[in-house]
Protein backbone atom coordinates (compact mmCIF):
# COMPACT_ATOMS: atom_id res chain seq x y z
CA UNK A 1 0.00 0.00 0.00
CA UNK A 2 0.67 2.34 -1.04
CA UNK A 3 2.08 5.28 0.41
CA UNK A 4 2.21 3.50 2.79
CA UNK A 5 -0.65 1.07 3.71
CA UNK A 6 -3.01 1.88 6.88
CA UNK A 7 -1.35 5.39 7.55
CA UNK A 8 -4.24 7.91 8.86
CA UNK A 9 -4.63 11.05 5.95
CA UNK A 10 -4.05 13.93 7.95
CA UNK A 11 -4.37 16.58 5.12
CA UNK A 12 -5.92 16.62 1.80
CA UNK A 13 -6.38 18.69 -1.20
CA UNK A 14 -8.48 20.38 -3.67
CA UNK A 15 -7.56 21.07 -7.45
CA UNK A 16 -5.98 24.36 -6.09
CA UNK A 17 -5.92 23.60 -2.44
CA UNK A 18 -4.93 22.66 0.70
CA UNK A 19 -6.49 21.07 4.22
CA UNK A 20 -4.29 20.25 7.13
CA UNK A 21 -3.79 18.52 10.68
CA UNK A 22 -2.43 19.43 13.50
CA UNK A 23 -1.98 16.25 15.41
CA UNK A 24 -3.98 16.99 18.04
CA UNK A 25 -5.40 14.49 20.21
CA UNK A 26 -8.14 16.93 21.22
CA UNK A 27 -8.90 18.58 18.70
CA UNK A 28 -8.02 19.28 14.73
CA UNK A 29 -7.14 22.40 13.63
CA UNK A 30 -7.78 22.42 9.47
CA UNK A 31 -6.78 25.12 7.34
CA UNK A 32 -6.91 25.52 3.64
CA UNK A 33 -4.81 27.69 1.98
CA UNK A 34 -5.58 28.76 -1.87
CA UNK A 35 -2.62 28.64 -4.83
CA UNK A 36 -2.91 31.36 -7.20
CA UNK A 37 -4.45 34.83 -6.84
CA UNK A 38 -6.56 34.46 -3.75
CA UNK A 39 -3.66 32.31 -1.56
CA UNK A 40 -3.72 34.52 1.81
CA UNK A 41 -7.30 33.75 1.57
CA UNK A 42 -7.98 30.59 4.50
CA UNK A 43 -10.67 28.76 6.00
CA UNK A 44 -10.62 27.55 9.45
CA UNK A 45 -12.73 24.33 10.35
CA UNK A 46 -12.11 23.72 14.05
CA UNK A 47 -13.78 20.05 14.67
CA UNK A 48 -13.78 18.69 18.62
CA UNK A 49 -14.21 15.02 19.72
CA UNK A 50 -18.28 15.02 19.30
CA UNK A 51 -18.66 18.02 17.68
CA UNK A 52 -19.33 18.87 13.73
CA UNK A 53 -17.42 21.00 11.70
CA UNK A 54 -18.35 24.91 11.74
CA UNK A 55 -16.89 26.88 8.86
CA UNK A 56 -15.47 30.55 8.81
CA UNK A 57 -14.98 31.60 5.17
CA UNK A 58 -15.98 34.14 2.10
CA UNK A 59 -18.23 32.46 0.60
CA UNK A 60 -16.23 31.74 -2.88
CA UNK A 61 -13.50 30.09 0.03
CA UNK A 62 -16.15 28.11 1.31
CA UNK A 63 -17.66 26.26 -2.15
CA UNK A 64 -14.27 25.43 -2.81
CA UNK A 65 -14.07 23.47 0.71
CA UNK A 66 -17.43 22.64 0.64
CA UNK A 67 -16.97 20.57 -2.87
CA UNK A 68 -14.04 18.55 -1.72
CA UNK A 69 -15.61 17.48 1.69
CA UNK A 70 -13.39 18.95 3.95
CA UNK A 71 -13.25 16.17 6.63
CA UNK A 72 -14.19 13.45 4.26
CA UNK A 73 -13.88 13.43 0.83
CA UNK A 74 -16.44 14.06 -2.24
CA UNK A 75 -20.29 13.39 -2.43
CA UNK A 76 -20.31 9.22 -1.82
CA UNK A 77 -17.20 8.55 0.02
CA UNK A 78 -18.89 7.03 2.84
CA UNK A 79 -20.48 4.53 0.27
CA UNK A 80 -16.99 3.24 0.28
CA UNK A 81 -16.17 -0.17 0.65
CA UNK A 82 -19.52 -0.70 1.03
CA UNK A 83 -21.40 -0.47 -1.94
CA UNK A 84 -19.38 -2.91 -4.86
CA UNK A 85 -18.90 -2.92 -8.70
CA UNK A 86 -17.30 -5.28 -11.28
CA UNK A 87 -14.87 -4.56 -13.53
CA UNK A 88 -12.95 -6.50 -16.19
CA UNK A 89 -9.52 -7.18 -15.36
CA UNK A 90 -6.71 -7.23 -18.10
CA UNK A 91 -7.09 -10.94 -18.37
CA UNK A 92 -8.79 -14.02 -16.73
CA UNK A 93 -5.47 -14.78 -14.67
CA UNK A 94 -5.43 -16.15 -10.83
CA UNK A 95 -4.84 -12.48 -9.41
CA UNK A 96 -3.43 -12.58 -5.76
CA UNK A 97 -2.22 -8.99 -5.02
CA UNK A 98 -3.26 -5.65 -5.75
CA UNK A 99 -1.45 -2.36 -4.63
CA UNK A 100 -1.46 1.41 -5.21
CA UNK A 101 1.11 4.12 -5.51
CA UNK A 102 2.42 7.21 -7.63
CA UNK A 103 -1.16 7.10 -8.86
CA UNK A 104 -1.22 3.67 -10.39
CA UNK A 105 -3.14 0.44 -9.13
CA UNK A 106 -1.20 -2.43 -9.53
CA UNK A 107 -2.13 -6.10 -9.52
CA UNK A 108 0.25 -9.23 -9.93
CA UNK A 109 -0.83 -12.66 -10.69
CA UNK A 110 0.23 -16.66 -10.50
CA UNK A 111 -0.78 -17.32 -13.82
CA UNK A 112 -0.51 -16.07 -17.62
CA UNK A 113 1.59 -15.84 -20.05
CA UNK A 114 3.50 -12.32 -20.14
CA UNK A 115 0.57 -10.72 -18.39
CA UNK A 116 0.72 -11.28 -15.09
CA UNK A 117 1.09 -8.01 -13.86
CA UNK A 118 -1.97 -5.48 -14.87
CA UNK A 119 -2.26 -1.48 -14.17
CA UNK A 120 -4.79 0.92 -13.87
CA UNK A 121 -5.30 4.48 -13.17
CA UNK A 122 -8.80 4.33 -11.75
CA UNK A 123 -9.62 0.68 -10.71
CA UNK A 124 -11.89 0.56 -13.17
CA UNK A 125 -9.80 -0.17 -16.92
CA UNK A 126 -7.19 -2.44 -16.48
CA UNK A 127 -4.00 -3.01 -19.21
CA UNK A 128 -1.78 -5.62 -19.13
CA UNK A 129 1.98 -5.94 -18.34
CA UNK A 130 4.58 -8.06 -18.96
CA UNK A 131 6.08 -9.22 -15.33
CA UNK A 132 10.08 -10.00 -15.67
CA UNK A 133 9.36 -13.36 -15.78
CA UNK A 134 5.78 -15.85 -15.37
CA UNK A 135 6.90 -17.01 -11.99
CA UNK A 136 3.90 -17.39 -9.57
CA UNK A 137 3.79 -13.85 -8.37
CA UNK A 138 2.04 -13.63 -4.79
CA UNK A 139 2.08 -10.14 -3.34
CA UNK A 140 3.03 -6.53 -4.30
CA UNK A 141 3.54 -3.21 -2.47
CA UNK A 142 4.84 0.06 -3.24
CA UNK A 143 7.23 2.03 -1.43
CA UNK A 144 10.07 5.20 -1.67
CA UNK A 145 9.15 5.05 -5.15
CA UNK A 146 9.18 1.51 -6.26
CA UNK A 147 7.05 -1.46 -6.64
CA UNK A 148 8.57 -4.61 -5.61
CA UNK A 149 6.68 -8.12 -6.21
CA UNK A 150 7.39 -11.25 -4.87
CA UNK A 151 6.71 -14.71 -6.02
CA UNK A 152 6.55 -18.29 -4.50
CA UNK A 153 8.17 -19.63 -7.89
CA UNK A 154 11.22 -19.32 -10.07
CA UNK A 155 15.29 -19.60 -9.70
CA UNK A 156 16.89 -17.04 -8.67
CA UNK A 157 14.38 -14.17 -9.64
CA UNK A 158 11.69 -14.48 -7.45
CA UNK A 159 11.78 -10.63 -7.06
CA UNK A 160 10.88 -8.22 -9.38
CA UNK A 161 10.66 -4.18 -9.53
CA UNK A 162 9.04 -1.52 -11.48
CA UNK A 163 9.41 2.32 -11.16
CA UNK A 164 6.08 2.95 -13.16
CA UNK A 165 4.59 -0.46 -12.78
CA UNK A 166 4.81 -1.26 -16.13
CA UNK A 167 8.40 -2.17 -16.31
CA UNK A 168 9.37 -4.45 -14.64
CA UNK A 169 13.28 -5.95 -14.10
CA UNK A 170 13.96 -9.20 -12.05
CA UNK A 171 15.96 -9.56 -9.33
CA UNK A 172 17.54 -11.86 -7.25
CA UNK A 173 15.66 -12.76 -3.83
CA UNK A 174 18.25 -13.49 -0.88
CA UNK A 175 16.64 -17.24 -1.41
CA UNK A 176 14.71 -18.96 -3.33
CA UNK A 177 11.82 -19.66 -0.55
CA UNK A 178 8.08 -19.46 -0.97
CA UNK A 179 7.67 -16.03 -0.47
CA UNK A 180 4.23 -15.18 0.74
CA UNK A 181 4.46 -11.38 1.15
CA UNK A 182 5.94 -8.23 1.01
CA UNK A 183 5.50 -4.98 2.44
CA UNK A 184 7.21 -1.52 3.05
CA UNK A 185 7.85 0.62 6.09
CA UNK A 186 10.36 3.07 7.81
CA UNK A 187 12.47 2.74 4.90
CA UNK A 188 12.65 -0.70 4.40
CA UNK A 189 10.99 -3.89 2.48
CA UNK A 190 10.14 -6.64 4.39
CA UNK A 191 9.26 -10.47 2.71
CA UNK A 192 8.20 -13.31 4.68
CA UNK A 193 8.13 -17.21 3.50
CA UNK A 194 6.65 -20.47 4.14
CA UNK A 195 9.57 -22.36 3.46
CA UNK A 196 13.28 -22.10 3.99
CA UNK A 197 15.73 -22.97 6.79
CA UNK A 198 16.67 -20.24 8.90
CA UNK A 199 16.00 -17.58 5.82
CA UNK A 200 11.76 -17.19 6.09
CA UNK A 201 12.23 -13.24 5.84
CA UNK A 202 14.49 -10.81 3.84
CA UNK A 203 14.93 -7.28 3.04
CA UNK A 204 15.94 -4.93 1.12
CA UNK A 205 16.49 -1.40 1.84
CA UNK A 206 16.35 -0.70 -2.15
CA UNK A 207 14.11 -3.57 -3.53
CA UNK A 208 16.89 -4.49 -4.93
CA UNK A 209 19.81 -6.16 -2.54
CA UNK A 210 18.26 -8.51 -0.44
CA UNK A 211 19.39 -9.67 2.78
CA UNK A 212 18.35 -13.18 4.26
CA UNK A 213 16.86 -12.71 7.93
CA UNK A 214 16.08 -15.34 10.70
CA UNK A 215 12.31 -15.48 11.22
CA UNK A 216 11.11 -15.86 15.21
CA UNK A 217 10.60 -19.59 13.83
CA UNK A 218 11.05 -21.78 10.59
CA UNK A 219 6.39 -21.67 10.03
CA UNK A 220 4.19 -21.03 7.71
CA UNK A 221 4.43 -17.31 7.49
CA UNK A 222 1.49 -16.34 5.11
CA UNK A 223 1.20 -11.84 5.12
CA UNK A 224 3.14 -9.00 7.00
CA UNK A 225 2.27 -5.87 7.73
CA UNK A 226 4.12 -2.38 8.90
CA UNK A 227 2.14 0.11 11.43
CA UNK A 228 3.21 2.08 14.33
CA UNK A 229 6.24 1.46 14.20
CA UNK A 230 6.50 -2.17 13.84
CA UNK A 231 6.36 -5.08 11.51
CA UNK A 232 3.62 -7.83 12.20
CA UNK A 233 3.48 -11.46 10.00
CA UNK A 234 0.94 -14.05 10.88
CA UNK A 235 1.64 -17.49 10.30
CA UNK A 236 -1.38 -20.56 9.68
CA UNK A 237 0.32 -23.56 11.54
CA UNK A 238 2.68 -23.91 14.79
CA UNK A 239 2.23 -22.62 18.63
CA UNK A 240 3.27 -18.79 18.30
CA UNK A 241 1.36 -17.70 14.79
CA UNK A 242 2.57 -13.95 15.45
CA UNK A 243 6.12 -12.68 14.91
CA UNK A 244 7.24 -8.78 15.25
CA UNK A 245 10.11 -6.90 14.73
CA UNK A 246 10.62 -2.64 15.30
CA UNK A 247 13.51 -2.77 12.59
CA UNK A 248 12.64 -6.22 9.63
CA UNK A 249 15.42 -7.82 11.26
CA UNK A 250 15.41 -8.98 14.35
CA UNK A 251 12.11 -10.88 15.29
CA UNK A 252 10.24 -11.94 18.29
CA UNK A 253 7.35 -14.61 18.48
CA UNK A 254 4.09 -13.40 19.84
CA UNK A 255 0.87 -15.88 20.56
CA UNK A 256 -1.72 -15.57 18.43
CA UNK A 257 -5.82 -15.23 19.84
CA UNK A 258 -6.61 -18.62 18.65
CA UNK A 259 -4.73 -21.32 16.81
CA UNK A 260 -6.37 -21.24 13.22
CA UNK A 261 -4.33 -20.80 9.69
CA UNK A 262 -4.24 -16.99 10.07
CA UNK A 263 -3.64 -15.86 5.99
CA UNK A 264 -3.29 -11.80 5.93
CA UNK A 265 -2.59 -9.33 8.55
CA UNK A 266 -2.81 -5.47 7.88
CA UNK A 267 -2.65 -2.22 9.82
CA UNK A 268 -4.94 0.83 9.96
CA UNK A 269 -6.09 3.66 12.35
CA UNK A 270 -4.24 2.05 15.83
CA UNK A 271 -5.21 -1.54 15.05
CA UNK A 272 -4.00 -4.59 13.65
CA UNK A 273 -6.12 -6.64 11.72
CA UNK A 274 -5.61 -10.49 11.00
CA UNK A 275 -8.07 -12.40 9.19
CA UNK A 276 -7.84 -16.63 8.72
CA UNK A 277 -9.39 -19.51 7.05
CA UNK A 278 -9.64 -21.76 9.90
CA UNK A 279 -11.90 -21.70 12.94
CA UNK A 280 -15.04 -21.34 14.64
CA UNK A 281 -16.68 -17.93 15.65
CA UNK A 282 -12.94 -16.44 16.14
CA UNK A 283 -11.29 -16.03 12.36
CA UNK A 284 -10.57 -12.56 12.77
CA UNK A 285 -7.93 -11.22 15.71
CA UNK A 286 -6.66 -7.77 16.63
CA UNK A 287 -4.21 -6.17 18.45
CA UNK A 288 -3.96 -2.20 19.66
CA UNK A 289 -7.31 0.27 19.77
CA UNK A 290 -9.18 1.53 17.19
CA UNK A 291 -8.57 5.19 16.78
CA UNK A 292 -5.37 4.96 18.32
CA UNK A 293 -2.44 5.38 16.23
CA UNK A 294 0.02 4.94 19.36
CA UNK A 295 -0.81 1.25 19.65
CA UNK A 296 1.89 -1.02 18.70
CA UNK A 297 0.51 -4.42 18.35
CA UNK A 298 2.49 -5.98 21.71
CA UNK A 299 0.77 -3.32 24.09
CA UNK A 300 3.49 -0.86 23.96
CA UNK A 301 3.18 2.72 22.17
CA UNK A 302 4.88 4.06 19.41
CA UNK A 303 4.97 7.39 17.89
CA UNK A 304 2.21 8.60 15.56
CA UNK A 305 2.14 9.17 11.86
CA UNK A 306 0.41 10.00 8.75
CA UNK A 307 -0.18 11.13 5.27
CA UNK A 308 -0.34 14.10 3.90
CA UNK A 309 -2.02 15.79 0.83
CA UNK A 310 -1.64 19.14 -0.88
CA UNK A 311 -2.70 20.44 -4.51
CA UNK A 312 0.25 20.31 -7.10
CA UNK A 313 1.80 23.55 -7.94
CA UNK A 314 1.31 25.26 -10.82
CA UNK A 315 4.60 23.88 -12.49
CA UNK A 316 3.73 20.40 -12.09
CA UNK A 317 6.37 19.73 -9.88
CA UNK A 318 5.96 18.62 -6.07
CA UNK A 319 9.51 19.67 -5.43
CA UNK A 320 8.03 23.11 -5.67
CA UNK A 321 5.90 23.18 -2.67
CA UNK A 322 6.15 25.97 -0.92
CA UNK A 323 7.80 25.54 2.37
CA UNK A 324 4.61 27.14 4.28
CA UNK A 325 2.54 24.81 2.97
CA UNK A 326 1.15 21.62 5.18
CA UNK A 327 4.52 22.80 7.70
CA UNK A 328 3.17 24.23 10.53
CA UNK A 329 3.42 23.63 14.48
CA UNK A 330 6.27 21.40 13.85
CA UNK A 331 5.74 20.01 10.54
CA UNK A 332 9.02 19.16 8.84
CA UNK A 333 9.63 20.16 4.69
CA UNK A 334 10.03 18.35 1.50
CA UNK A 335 9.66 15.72 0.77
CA UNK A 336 6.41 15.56 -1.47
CA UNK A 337 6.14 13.46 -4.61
CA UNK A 338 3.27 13.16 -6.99
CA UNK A 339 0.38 10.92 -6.03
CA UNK A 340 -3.17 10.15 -6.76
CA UNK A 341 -6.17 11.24 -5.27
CA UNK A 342 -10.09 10.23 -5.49
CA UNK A 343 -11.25 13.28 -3.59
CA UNK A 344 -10.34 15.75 -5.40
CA UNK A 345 -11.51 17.50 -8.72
CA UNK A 346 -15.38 16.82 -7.47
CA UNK A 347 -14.57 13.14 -7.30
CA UNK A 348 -13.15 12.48 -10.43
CA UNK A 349 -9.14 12.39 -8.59
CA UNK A 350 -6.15 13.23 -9.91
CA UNK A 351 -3.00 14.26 -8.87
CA UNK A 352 -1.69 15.16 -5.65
CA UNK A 353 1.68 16.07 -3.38
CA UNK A 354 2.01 13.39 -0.84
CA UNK A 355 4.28 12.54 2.08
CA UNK A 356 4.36 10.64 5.07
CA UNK A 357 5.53 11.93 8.25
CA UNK A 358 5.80 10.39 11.22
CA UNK A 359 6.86 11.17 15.27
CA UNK A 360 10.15 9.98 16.28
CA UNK A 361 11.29 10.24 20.03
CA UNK A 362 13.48 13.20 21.30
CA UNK A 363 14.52 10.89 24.22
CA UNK A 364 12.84 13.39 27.16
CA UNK A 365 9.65 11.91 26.54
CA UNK A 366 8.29 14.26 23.76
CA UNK A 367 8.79 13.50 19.99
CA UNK A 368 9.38 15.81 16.67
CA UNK A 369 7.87 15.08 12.89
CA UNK A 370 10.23 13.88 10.22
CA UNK A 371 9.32 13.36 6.70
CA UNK A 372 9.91 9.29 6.06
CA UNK A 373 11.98 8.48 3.35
């Protein structure tokens, strides 16, 4: 995922604008600030714990607030995830991954021939791309610019990496295990396996060099996840079905909430989420609290973090951000590159500036934002 999966957006954008977050556990302060000839012009939507948002604007400031859905997104978002269309894919292949980033959805696949990767710009019209090589590709994520796949087949390229996601160049996994899954955090690419003898994770701080690491224990892992701080894999077989690690290199074993063949684990808003296909009345577990981005999975804390959003500037170029933009109380600069976005241009989406930044611990107890690489 993307950006990076599960992170909390904590400021968005409109065609020529900008909402922000504060960070504030009481309280969000969001302010939009317009490019071009009106850009001292702001709106101030103060929203408490149980209270909606009031607006203070012109009323030109306002529509252009107003039609973005300043605290959550255009006409229909909350239909989200709820409400479900189908769409063709790029061909009738055994998909088993899908991932988004720079703007492009991208799905891998276990079957095909030279199609097992397919992209699309909406979700909705698929093309077809020509993986580096029709191994048995099993997850994909995206991450400091790259998307890195990872397959459960092949000799010595059961790894692959695109910068656009539709070329893609093989490379050489530190073994050639079952890999499961793949993920990206705090700089770093994580891959778990379900086979292999002392070697069931790598990573790579590139997607490209991988280094062999000792899993908590040679089991099925099946997914792993980054949030908070930490990497999580679940595991469908053994005693301890939970491993974590704060760095993708040492690991720990955790117990799972019930012995079944836990298959994906995934992080959003404070919680982790693990989902299996074995047992009765208890096939989904969790671990933190809901709302609460400190959680960290082993009932701990860990600093917060988040995305953030702002309208691309007039040349097209993210590196051109202004520096008072989206960096206030505290908020580092740079940074941005270009992204996609559903919620903006009345719902139709385009592109965006994103980062992620994230707390990191001043060692007296309070903690400073840094952009993550």
């Amino acid at each position: 995922m993307g950006p990076s999966e599960g992170l909390p957006l904590i400021l968005g954008a409109a065609p020529f604008g900008v909402l922000s977050s504060d960070f504030s556990q009481q309280a969000q302060l969001i302010r939009a600030e317009l490019w071009g000839d009106v850009a001292d012009t702001k709106v101030t939507v103060k929203r408490g714990l149980s209270s909606r948002p009031r607006l203070r604007a012109s009323a030109v400031v306002a529509a252009v607030v107003l039609a973005v859905s300043a605290v959550g997104g255009p006409a229909g978002a909350a239909d989200a995830g709820i409400a479900w269309t189908s769409r063709t894919s790029a061909a009738d292949n055994e998909w088993q991954s899908v991932t988004f980033g720079n703007g492009l959805f991208v799905a891998v696949s276990g079957t095909g021939s030279s199609n097992r990767v397919m992209t699309s710009l909406d979700g909705i019209t698929w093309t077809a791309r020509t993986s580096a090589a029709d191994n048995f590709w099993q997850s994909v994520t995206y991450g400091n610019g790259l998307f890195v796949a990872v397959a459960n087949s092949g000799t010595g390229n059961r790894v692959m990496t695109s910068p656009d996601g539709i070329t893609w160049t093989a490379r050489t996994s530190a073994a050639d295990n079952r890999w499961r899954s793949v993920t990206y955090g705090d700089g770093l690419f994580v891959a778990v396996a379900n086979s292999g003898t002392g070697d069931r994770v790598m990573t790579s701080p590139d997607g490209i060099t991988w280094t062999a690491r000792t899993s908590a224990a040679d089991i099925l892992w099946q997914s792993v996840t980054y949030g908070s701080g930490l990497f999580v894999a679940v595991a469908s077989k053994s005693t301890d079905r939970v491993m974590t690690s704060t760095d993708g290199i040492t690991w720990s074993s955790r117990s799972a909430a019930a012995a079944n063949a836990w298959k994906s684990v995934t992080y959003g808003n404070g919680l982790f989420v693990a989902v299996a296909d074995s047992g009765t009345d208890d096939r989904v577990m969790t671990s933190g609290t809901f709302g609460s981005p400190s959680s960290s999975g082993i009932g701990g804390s860990a600093p917060r973090g988040g995305l953030q959003q702002v309208g691309v500037p007039a040349s097209g170029d993210c590196a051109d951000v202004p520096e008072t933009v989206g960096c206030f109380q505290g908020f580092p600069v740079g940074g941005w590159s270009k992204s996609w976005s559903q919620w903006i241009n009345n719902g139709q989406g385009g592109a965006v500036c994103t980062r992620e930044v994230r707390e990191i611990p001043n060692g007296d107890g309070s903690y400073r934002l840094v952009v993550n690489p």
